[in-house]
C-alpha atoms as a PDB file:
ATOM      1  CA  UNK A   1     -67.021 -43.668   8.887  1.00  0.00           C
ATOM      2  CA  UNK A   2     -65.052 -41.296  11.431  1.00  0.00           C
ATOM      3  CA  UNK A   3     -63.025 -44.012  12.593  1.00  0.00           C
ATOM      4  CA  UNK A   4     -62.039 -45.594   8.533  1.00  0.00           C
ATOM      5  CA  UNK A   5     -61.346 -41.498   7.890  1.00  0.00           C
ATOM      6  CA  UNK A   6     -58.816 -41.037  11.101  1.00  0.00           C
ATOM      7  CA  UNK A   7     -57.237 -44.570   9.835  1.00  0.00           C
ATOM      8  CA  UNK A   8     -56.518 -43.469   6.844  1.00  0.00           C
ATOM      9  CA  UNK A   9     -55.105 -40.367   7.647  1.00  0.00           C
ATOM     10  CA  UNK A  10     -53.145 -42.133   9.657  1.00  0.00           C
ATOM     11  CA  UNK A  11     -51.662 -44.590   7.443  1.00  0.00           C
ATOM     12  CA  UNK A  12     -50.628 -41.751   4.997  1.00  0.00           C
ATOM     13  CA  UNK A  13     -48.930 -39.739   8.214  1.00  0.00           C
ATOM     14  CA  UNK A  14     -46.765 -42.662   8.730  1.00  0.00           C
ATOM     15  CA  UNK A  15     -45.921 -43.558   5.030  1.00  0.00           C
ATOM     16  CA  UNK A  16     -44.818 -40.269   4.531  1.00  0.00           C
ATOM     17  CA  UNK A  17     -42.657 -40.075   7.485  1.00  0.00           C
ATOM     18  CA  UNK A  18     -40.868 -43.528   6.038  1.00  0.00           C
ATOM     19  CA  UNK A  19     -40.421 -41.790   2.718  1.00  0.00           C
ATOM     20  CA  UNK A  20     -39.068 -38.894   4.195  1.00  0.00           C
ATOM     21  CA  UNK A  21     -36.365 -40.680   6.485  1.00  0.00           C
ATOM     22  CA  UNK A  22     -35.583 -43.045   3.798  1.00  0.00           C
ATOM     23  CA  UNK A  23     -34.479 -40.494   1.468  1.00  0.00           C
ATOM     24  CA  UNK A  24     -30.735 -39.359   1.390  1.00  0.00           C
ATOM     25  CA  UNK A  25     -30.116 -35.771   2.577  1.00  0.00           C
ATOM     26  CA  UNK A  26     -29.632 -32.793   0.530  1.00  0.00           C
ATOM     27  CA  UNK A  27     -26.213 -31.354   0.945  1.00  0.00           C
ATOM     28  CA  UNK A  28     -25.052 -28.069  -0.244  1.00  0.00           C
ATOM     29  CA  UNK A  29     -22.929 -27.985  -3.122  1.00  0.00           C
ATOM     30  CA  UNK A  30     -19.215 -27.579  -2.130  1.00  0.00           C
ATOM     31  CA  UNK A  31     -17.914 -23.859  -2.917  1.00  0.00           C
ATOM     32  CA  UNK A  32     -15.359 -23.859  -5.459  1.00  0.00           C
ATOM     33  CA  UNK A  33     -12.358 -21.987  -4.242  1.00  0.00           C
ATOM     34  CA  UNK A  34     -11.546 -19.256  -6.731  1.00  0.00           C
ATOM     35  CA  UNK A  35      -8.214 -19.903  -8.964  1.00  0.00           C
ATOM     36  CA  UNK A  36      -5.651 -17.610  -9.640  1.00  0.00           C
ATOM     37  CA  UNK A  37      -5.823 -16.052 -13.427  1.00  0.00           C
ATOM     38  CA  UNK A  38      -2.251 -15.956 -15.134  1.00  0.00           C
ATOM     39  CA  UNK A  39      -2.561 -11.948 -14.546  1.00  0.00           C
ATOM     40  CA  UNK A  40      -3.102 -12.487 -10.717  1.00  0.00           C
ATOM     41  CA  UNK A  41      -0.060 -15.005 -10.963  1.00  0.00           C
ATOM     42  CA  UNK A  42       1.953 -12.556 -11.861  1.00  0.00           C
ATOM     43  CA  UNK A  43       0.719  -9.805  -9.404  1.00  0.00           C
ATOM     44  CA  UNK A  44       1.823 -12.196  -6.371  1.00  0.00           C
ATOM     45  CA  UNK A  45       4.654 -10.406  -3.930  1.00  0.00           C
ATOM     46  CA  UNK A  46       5.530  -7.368  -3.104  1.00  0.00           C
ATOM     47  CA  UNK A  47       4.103  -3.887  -4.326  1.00  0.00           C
ATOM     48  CA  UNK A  48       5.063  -0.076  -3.080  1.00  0.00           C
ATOM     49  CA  UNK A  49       1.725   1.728  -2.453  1.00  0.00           C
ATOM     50  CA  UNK A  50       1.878   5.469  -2.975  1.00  0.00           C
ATOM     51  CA  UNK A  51       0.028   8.743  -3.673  1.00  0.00           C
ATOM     52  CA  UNK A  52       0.734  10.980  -6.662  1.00  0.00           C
ATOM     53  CA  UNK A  53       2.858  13.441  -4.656  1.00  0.00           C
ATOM     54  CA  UNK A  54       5.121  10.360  -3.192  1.00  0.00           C
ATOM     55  CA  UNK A  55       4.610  12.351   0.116  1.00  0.00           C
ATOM     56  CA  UNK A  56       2.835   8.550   1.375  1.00  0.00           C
ATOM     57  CA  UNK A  57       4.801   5.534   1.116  1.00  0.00           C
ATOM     58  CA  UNK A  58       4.308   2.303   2.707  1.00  0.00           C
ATOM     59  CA  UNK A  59       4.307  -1.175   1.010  1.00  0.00           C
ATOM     60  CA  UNK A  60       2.115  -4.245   0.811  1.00  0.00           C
ATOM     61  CA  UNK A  61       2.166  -7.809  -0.390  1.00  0.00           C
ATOM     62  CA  UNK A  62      -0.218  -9.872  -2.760  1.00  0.00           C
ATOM     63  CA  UNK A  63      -0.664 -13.277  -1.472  1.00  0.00           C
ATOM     64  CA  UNK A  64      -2.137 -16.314  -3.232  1.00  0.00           C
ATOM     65  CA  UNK A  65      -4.070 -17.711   0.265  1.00  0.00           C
ATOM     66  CA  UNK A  66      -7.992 -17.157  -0.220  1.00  0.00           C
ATOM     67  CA  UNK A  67      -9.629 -13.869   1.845  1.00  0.00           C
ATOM     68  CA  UNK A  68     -13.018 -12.837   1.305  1.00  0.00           C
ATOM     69  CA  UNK A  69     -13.929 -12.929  -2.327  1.00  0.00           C
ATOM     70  CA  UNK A  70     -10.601 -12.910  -3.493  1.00  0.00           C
ATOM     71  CA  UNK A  71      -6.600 -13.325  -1.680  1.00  0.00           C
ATOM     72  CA  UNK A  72      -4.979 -12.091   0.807  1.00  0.00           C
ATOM     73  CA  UNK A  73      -3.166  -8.968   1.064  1.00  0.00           C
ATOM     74  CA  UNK A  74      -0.584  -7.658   3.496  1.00  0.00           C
ATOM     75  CA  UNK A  75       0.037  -4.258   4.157  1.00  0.00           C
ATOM     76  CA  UNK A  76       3.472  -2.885   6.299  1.00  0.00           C
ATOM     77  CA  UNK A  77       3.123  -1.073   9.548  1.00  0.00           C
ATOM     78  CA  UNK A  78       3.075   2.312   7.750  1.00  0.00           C
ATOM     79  CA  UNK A  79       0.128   1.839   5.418  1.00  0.00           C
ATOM     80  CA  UNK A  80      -2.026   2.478   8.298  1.00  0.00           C
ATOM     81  CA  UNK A  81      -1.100   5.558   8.769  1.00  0.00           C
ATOM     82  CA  UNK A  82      -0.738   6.849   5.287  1.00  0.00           C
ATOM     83  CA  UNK A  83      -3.858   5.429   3.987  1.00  0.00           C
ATOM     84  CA  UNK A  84      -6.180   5.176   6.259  1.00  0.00           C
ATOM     85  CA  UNK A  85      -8.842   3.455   3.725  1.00  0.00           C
ATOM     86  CA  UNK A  86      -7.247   1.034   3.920  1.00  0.00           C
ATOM     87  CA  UNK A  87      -9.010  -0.546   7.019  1.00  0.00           C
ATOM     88  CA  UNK A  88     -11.643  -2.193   5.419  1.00  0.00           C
ATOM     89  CA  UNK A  89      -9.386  -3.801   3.286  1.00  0.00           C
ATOM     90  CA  UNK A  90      -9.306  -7.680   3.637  1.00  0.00           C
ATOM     91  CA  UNK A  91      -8.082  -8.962   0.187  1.00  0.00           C
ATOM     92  CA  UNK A  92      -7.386  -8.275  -3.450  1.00  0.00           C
ATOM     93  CA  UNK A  93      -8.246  -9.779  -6.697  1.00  0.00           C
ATOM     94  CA  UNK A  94      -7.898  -9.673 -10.443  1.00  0.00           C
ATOM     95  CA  UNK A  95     -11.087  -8.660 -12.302  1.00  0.00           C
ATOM     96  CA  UNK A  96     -11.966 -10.277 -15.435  1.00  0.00           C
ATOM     97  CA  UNK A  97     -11.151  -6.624 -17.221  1.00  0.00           C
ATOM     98  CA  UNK A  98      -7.490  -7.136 -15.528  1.00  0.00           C
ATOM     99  CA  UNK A  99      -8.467  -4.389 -13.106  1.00  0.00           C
ATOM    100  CA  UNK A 100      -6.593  -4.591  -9.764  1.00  0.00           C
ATOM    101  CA  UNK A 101      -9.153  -4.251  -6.730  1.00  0.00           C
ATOM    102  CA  UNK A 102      -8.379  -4.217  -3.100  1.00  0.00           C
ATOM    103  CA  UNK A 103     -11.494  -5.760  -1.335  1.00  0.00           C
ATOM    104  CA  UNK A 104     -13.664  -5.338   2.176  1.00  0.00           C
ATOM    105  CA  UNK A 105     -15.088  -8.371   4.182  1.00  0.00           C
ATOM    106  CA  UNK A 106     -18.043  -8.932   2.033  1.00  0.00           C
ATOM    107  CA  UNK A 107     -15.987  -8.652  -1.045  1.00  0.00           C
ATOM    108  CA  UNK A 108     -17.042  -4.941  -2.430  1.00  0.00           C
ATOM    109  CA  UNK A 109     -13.899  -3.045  -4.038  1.00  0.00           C
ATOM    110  CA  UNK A 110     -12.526  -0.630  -2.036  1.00  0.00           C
ATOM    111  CA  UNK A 111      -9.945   0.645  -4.607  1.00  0.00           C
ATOM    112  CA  UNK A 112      -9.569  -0.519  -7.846  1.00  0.00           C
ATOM    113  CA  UNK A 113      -6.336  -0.332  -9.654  1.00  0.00           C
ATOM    114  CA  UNK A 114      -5.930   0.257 -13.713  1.00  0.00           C
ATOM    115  CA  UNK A 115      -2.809  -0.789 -15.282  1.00  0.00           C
ATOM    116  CA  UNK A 116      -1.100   2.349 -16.882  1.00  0.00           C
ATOM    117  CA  UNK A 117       2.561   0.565 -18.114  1.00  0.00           C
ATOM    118  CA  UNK A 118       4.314  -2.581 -16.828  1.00  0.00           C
ATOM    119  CA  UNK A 119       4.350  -3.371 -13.332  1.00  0.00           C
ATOM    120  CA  UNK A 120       2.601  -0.243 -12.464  1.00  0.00           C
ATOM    121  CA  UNK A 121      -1.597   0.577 -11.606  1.00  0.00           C
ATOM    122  CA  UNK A 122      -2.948   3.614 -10.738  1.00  0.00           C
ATOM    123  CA  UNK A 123      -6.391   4.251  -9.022  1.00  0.00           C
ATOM    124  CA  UNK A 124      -8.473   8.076  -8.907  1.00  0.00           C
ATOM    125  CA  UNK A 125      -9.724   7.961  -5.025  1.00  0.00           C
ATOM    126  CA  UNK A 126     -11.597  11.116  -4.106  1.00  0.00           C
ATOM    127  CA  UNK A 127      -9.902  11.387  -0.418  1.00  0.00           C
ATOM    128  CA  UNK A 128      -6.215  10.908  -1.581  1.00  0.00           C
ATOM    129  CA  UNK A 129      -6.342  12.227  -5.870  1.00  0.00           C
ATOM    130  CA  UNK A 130      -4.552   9.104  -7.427  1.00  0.00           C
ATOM    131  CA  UNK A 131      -3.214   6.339  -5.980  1.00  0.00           C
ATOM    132  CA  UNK A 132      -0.074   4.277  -7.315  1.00  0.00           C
ATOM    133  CA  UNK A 133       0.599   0.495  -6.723  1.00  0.00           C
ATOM    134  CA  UNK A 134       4.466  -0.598  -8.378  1.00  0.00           C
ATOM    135  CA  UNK A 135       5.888  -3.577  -8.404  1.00  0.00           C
ATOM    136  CA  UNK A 136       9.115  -3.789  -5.881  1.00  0.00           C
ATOM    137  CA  UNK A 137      10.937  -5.502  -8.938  1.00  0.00           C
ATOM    138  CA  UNK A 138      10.704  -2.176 -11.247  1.00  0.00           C
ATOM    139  CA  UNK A 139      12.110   0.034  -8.213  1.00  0.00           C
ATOM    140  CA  UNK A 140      15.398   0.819  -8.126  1.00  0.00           C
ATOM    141  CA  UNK A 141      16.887  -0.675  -4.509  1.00  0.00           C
ATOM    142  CA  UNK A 142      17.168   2.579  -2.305  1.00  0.00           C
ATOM    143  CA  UNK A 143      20.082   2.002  -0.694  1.00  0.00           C
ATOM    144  CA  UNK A 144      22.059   1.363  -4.434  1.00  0.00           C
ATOM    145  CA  UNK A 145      23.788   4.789  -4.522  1.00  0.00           C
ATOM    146  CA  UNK A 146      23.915   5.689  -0.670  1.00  0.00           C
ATOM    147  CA  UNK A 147      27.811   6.154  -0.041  1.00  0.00           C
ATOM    148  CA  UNK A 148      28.017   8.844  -2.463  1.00  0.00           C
ATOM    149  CA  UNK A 149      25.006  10.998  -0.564  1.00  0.00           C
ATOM    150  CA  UNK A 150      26.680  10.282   2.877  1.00  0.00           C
ATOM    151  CA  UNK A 151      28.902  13.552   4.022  1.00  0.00           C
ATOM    152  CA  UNK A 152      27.700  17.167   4.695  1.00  0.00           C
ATOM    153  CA  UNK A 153      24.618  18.961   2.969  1.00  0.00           C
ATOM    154  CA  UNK A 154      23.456  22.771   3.578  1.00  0.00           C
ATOM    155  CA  UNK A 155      19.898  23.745   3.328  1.00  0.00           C
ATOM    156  CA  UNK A 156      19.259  26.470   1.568  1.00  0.00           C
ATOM    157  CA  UNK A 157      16.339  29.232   1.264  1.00  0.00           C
ATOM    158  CA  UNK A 158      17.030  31.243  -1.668  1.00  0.00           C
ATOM    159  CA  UNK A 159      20.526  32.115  -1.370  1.00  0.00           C
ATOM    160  CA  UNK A 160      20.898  31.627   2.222  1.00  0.00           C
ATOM    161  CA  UNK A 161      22.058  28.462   4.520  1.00  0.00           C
ATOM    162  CA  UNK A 162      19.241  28.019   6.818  1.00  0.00           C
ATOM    163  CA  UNK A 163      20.867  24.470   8.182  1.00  0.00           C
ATOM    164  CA  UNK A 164      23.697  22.793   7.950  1.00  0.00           C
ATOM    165  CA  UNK A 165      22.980  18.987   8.489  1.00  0.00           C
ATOM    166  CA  UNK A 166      24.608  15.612   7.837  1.00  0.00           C
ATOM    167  CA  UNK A 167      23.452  12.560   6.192  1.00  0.00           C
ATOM    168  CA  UNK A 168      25.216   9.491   7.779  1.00  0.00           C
ATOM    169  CA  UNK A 169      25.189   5.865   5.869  1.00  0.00           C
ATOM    170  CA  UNK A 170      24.046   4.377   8.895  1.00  0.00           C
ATOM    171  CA  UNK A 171      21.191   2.175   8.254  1.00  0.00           C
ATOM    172  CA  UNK A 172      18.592   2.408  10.645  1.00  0.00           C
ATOM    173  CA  UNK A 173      16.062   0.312   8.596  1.00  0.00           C
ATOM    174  CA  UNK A 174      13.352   0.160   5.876  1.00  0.00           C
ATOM    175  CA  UNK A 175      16.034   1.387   3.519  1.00  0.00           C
ATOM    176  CA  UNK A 176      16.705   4.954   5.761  1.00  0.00           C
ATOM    177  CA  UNK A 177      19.683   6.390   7.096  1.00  0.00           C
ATOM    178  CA  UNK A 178      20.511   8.326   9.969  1.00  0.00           C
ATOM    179  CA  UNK A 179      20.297  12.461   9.887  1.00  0.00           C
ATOM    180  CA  UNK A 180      21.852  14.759  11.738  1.00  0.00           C
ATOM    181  CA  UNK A 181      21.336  18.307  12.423  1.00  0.00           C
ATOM    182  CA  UNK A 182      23.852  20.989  12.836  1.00  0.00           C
ATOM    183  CA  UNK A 183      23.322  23.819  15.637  1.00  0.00           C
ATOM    184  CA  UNK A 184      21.947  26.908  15.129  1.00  0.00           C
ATOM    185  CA  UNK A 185      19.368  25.730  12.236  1.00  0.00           C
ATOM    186  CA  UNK A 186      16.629  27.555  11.438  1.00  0.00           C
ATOM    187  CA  UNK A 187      13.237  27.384  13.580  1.00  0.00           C
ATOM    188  CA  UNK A 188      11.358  26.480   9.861  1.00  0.00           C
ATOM    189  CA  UNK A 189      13.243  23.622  10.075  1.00  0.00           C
ATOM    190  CA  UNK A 190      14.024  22.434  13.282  1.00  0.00           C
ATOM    191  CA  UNK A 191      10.059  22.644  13.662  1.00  0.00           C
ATOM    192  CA  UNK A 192      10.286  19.780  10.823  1.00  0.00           C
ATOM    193  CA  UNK A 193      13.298  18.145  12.352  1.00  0.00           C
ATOM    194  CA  UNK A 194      14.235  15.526  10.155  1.00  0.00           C
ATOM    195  CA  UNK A 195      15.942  12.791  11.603  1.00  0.00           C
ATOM    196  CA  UNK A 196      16.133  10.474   8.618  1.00  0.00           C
ATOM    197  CA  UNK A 197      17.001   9.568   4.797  1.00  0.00           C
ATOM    198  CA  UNK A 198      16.803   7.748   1.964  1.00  0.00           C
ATOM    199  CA  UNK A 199      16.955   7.352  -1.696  1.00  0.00           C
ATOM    200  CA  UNK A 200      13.545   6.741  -3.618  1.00  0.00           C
ATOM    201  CA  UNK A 201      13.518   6.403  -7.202  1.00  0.00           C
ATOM    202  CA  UNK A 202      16.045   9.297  -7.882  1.00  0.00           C
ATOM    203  CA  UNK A 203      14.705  11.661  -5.374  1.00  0.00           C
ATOM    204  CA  UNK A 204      16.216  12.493  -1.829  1.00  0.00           C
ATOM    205  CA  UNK A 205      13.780  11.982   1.233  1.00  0.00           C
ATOM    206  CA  UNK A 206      14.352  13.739   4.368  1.00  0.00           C
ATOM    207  CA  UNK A 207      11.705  12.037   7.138  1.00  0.00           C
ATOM    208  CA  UNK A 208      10.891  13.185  10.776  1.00  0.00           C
ATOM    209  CA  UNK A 209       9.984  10.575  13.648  1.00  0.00           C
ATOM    210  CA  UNK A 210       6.299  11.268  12.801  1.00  0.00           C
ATOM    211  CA  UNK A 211       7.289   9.926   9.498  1.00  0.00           C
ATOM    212  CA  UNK A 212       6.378  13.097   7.783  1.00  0.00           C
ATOM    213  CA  UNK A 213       8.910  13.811   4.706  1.00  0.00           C
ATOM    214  CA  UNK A 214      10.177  16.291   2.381  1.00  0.00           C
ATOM    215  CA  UNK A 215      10.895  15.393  -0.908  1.00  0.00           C
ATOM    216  CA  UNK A 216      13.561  16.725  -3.197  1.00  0.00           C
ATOM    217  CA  UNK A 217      14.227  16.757  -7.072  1.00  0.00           C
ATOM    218  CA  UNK A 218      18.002  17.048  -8.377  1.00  0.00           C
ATOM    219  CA  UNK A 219      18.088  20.260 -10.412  1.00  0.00           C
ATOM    220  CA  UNK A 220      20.993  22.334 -12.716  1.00  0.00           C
ATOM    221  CA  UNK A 221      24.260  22.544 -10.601  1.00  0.00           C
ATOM    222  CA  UNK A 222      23.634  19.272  -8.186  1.00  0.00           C
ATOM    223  CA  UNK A 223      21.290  21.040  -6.512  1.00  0.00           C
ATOM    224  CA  UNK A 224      18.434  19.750  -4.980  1.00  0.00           C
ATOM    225  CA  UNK A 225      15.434  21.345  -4.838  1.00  0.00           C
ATOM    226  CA  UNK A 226      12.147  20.408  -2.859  1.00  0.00           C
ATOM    227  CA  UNK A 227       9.275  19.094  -4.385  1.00  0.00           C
ATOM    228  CA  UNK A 228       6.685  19.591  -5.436  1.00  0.00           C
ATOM    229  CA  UNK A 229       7.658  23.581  -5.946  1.00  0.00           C
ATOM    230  CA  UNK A 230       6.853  25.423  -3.109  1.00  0.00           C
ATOM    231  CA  UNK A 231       7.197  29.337  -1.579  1.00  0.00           C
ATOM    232  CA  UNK A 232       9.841  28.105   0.970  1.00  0.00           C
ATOM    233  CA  UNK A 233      12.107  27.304  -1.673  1.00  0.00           C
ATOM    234  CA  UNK A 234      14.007  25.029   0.156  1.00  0.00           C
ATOM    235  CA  UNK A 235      17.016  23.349  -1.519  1.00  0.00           C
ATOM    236  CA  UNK A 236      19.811  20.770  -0.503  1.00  0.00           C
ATOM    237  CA  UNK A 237      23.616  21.235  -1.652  1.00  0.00           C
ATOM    238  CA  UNK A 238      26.107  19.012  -0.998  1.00  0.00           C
ATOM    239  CA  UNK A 239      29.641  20.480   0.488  1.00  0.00           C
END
């Protein structure tokens, strides 16, 4: 009886090992890449990242080639810098509610983007207030009205010149031109030390090596006047 039992068993061992090899193996479905919406179409190239305050600047590009849970995303050397979340970003994609979101490795938002008007998003961050994403295509070029800021500015403190300085169309790159201070300038501003312009979007940007900038507003008169309004009072006027 023992020895019909362990011959059975047997026999049922081996069938099922026969069954088992002849059947076909199971294969993972393939992933299905995901497909860019007619939204995310149109989101593709190149967007200027900023903060509220315009004080941070840099730009990226939206790129169609897959990332983790979404597409690529390339940001310029001076994103880093300026916004430093954006480290664990890896991609971006275009939510089914048409919300922008920059994404981390495992494909988490790390910012997500609204849509306020055309060609611009905004997105409240608690670290940095709100941030702005606009499409290159709605900003003006920077360089468009140059010649006529090139010559000799004073910067003024109330009614007094604290500097005399002198904003020179050469181009030096990523749409800046070359500053020059004047001697004797004030120690509130050689402390800054701009060495660098540009035009953004109708405002005039002074910029230091450490990229740091100062920002100012055209005002009655042709006078410029930093922004946003501060107890220095500084202003620019053009000789």
């Amino acid at each position: 009886m023992r020895y019909r039992l362990a011959a059975l068993i047997f026999g049922l061992l081996v069938t099922s090992g026969q069954t088992q090899a002849q059947a076909p193996a199971q294969r993972p479905a393939p992933q299905q890449g995901l497909a860019l919406s007619e939204s995310a179409k149109a989101a593709l190239g190149l967007w200027e990242f900023s903060n509220s305050e315009r004080d941070r600047v840099c730009s990226l590009t939206l790129r169609s080639e897959p990332a983790s849970g979404g597409f690529r995303v390339e940001f310029d050397t001076r994103c880093a810098g300026a916004f430093p979340l954006i480290k664990d970003v890896v991609g971006w994609r275009m939510a089914d509610n048409e919300l922008l979101r920059f994404l981390d490795a495992s494909g988490k938002p790390v910012v997500e983007f609204s849509e306020v008007e055309g060609g611009m998003y905004e997105a409240p961050t608690p670290s940095y207030g709100v941030l702005f994403l606009q499409s290159a295509s709605s900003v003006a070029p920077p360089s468009q009205n140059a010649d006529q800021f090139a010559g000799e500015w004073s910067l003024q403190r109330g009614n007094r010149t604290v500097c005399d300085v002198t904003l020179t169309n050469n181009d030096i790159g990523d749409s800046a031109f070359a500053l020059r201070l004047k001697p004797d300038c004030d120690a509130s501003v050689t402390r800054f030390n701009p060495a660098a312009w540009r035009l953004d979007r109708g405002e005039l940007v002074l910029a230091n090596k450490n990229g740091d900038t100062w920002r100012f507003e055209e005002g009655e008169n042709s006078v410029w006047r930093r922004i946003p309004v501060r107890s220095d009072g500084f202003a620019l006027v053009k000789k």
